[in-house]
PDB file of N, CA and C in Angstrom:
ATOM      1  N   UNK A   1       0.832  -1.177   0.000  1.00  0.00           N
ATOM      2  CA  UNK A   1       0.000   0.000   0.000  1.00  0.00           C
ATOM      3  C   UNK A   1       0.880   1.245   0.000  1.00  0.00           C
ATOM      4  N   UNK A   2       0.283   2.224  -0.650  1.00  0.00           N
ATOM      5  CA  UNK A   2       1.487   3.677  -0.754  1.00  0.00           C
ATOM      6  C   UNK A   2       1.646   3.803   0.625  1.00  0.00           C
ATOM      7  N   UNK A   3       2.481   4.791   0.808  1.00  0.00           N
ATOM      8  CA  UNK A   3       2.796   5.610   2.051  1.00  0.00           C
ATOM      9  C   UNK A   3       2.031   7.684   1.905  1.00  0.00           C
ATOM     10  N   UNK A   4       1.436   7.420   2.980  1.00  0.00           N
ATOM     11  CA  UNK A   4       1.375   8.952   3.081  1.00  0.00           C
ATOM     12  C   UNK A   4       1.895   9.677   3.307  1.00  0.00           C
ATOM     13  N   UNK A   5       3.000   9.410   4.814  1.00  0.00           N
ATOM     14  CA  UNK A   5       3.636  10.474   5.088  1.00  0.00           C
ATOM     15  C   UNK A   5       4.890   9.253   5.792  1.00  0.00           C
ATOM     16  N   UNK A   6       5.935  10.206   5.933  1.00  0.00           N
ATOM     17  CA  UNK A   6       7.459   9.307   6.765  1.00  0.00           C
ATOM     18  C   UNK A   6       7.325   8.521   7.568  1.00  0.00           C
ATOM     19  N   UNK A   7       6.146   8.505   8.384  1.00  0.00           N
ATOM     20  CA  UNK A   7       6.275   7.869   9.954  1.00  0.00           C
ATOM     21  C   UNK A   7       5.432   6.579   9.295  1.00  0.00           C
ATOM     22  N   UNK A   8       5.329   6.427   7.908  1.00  0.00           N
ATOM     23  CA  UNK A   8       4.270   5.291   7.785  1.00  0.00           C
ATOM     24  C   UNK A   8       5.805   4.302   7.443  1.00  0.00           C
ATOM     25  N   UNK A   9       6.417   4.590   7.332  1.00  0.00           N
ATOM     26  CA  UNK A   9       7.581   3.756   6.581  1.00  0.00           C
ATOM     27  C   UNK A   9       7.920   2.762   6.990  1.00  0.00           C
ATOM     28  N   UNK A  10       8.198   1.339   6.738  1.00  0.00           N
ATOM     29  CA  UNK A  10       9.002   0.278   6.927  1.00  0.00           C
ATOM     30  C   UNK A  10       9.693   0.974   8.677  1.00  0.00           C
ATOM     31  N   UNK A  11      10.332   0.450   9.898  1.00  0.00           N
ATOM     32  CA  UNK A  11      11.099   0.834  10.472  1.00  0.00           C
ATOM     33  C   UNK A  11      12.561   0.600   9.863  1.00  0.00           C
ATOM     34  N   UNK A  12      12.806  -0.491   9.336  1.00  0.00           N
ATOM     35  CA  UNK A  12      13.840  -0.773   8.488  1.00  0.00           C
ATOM     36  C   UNK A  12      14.731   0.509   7.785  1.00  0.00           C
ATOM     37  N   UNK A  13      13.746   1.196   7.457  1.00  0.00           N
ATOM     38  CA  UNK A  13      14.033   2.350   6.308  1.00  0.00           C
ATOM     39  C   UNK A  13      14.258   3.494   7.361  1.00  0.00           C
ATOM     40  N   UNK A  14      13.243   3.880   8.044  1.00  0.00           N
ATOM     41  CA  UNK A  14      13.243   5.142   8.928  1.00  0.00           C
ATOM     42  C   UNK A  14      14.405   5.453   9.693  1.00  0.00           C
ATOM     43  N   UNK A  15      14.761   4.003  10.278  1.00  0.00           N
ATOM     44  CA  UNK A  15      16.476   3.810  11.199  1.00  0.00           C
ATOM     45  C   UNK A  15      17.348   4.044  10.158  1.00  0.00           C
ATOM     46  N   UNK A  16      17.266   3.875   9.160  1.00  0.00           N
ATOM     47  CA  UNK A  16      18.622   3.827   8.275  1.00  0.00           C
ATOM     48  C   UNK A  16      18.835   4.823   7.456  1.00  0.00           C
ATOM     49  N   UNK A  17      17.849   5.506   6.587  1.00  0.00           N
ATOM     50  CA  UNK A  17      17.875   6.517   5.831  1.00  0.00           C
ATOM     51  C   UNK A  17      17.861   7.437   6.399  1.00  0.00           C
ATOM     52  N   UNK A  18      18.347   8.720   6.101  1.00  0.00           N
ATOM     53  CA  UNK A  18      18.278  10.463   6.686  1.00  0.00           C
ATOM     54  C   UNK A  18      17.052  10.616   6.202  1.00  0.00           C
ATOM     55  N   UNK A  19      16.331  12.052   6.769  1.00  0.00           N
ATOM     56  CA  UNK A  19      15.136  12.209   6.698  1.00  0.00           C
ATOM     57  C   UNK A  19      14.830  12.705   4.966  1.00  0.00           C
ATOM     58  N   UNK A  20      15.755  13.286   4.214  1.00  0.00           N
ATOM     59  CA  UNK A  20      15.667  13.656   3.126  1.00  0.00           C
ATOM     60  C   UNK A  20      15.568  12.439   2.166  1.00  0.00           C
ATOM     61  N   UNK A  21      16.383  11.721   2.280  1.00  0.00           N
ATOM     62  CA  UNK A  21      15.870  10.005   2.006  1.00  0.00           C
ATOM     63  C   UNK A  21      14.699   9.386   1.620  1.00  0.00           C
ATOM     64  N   UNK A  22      14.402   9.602   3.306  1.00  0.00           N
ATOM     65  CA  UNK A  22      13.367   9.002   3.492  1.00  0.00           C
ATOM     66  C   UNK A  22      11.658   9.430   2.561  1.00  0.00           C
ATOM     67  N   UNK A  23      11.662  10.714   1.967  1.00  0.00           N
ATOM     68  CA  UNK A  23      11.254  11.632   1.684  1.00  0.00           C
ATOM     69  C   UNK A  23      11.139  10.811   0.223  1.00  0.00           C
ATOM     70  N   UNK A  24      12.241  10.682  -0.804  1.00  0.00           N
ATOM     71  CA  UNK A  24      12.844  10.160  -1.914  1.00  0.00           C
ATOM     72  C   UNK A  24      12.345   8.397  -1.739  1.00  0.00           C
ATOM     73  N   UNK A  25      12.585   8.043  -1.031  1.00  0.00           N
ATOM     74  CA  UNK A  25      12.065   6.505  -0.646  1.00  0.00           C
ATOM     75  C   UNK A  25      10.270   6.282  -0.901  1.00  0.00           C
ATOM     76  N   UNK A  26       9.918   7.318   0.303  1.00  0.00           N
ATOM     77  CA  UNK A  26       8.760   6.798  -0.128  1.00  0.00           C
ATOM     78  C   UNK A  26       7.518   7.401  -1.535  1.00  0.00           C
ATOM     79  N   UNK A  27       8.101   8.552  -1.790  1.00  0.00           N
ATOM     80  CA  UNK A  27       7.917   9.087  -3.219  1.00  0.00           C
ATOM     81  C   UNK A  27       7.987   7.852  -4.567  1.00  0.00           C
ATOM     82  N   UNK A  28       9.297   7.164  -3.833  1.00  0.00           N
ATOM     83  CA  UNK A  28       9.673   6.218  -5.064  1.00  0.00           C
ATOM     84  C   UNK A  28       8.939   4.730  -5.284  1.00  0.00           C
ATOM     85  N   UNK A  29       8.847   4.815  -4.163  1.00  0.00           N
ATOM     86  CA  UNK A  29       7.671   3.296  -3.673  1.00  0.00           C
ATOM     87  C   UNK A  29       6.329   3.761  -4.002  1.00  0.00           C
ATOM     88  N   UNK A  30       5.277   4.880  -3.985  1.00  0.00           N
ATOM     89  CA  UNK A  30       4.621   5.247  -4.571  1.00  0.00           C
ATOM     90  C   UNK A  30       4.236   5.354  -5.786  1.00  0.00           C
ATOM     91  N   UNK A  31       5.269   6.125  -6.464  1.00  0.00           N
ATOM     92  CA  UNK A  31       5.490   5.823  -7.941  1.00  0.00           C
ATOM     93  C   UNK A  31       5.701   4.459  -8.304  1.00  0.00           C
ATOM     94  N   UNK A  32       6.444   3.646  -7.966  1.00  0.00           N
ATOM     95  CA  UNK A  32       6.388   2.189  -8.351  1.00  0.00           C
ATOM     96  C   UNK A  32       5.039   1.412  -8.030  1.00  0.00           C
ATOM     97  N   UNK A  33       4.354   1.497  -6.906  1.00  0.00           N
ATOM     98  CA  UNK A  33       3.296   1.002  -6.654  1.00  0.00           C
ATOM     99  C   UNK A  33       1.882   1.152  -7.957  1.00  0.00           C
ATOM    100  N   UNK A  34       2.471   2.298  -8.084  1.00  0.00           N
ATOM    101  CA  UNK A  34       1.450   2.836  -9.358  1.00  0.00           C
ATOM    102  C   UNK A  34       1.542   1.876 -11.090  1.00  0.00           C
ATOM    103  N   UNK A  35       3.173   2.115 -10.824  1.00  0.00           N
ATOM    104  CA  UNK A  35       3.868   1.773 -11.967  1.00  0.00           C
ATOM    105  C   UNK A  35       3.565   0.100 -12.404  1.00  0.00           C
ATOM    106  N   UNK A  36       3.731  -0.402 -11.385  1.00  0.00           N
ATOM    107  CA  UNK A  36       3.332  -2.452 -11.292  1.00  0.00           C
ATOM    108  C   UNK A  36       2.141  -2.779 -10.626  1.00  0.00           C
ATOM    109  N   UNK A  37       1.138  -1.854 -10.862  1.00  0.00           N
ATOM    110  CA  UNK A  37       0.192  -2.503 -10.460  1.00  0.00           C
ATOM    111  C   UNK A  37      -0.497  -3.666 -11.247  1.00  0.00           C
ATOM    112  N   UNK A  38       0.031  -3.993 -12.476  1.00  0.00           N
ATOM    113  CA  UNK A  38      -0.517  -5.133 -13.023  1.00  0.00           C
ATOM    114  C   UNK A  38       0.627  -6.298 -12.834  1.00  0.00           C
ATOM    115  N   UNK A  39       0.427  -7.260 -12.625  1.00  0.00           N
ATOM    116  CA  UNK A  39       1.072  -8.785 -12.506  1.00  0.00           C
ATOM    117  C   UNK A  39       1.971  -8.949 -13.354  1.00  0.00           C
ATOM    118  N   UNK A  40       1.413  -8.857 -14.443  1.00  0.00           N
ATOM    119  CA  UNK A  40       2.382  -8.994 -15.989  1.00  0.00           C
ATOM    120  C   UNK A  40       3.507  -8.023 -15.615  1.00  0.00           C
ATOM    121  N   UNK A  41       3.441  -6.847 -15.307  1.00  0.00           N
ATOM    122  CA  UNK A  41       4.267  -5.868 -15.481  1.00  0.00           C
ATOM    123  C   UNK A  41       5.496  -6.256 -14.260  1.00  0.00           C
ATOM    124  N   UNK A  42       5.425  -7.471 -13.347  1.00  0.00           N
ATOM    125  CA  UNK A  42       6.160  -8.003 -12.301  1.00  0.00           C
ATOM    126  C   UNK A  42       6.895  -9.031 -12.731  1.00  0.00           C
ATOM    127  N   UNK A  43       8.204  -9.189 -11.987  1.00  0.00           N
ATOM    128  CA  UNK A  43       9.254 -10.090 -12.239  1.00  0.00           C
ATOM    129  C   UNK A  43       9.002 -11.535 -11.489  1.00  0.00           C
ATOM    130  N   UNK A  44       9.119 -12.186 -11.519  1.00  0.00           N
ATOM    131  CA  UNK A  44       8.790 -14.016 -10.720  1.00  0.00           C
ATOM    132  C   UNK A  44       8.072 -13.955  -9.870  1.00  0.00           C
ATOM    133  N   UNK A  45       7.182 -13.579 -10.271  1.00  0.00           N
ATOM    134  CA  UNK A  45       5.453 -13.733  -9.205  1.00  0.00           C
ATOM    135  C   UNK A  45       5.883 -12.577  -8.235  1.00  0.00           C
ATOM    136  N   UNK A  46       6.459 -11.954  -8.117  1.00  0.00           N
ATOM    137  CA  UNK A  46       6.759 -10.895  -7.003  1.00  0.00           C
ATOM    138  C   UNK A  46       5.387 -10.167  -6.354  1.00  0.00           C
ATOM    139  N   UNK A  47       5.180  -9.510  -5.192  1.00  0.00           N
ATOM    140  CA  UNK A  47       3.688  -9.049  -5.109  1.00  0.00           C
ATOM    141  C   UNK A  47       4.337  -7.707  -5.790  1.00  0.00           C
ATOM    142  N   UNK A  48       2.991  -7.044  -5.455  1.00  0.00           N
ATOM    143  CA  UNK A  48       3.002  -5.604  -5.500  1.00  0.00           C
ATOM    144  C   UNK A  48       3.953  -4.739  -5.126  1.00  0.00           C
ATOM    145  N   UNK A  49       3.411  -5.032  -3.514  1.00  0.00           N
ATOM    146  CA  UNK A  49       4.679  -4.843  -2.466  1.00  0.00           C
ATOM    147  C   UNK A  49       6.058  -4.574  -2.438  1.00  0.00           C
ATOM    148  N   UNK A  50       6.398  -6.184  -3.036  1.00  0.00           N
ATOM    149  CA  UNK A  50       7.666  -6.622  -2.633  1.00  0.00           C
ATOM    150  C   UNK A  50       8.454  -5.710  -3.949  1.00  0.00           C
ATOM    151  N   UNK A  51       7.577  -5.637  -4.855  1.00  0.00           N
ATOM    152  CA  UNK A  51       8.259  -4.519  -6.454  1.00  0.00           C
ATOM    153  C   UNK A  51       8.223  -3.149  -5.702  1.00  0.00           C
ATOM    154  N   UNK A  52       7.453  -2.746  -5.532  1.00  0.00           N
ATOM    155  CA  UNK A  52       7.386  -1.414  -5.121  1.00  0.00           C
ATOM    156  C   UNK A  52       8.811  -1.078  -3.856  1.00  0.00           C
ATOM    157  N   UNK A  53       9.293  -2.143  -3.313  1.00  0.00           N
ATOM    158  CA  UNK A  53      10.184  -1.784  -2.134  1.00  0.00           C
ATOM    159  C   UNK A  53      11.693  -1.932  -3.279  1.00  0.00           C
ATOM    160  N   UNK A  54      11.674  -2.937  -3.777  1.00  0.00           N
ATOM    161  CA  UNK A  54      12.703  -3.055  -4.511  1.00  0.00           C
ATOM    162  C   UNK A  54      13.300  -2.105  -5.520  1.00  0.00           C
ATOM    163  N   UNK A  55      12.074  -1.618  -6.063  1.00  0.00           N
ATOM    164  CA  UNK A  55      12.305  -0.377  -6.888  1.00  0.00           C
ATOM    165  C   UNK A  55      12.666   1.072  -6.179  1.00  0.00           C
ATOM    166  N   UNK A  56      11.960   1.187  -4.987  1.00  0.00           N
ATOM    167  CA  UNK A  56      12.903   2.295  -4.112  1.00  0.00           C
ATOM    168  C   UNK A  56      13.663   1.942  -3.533  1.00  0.00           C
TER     169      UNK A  56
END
């Protein structure tokens, strides 16, 4: 699911990235979420999800 704002983020990400990052991260997972929302458009059954994290 997108992210709305920073504090929705993975903790994974929030501990590790600077806040400007983090900013760029979830912008980019957004845009990807958008981008693969069809199946076809995914690499070895991958979910949604798991594309959208990989791509940011």
């Amino acid at each position: 699911m997108p992210y709305k704002t920073k504090s929705d983020l993975p903790e994974s990400v929030k501990h590790v990235l600077p806040t400007h990052a983090q900013d760029i991260y979830k912008e980019a997972f957004n845009s990807a979420w958008e981008q693969y929302k069809d199946k076809e458009d995914r690499r070895d059954d991958a979910s949604r999800e798991e594309t959208a994290h990989k791509v940011a």
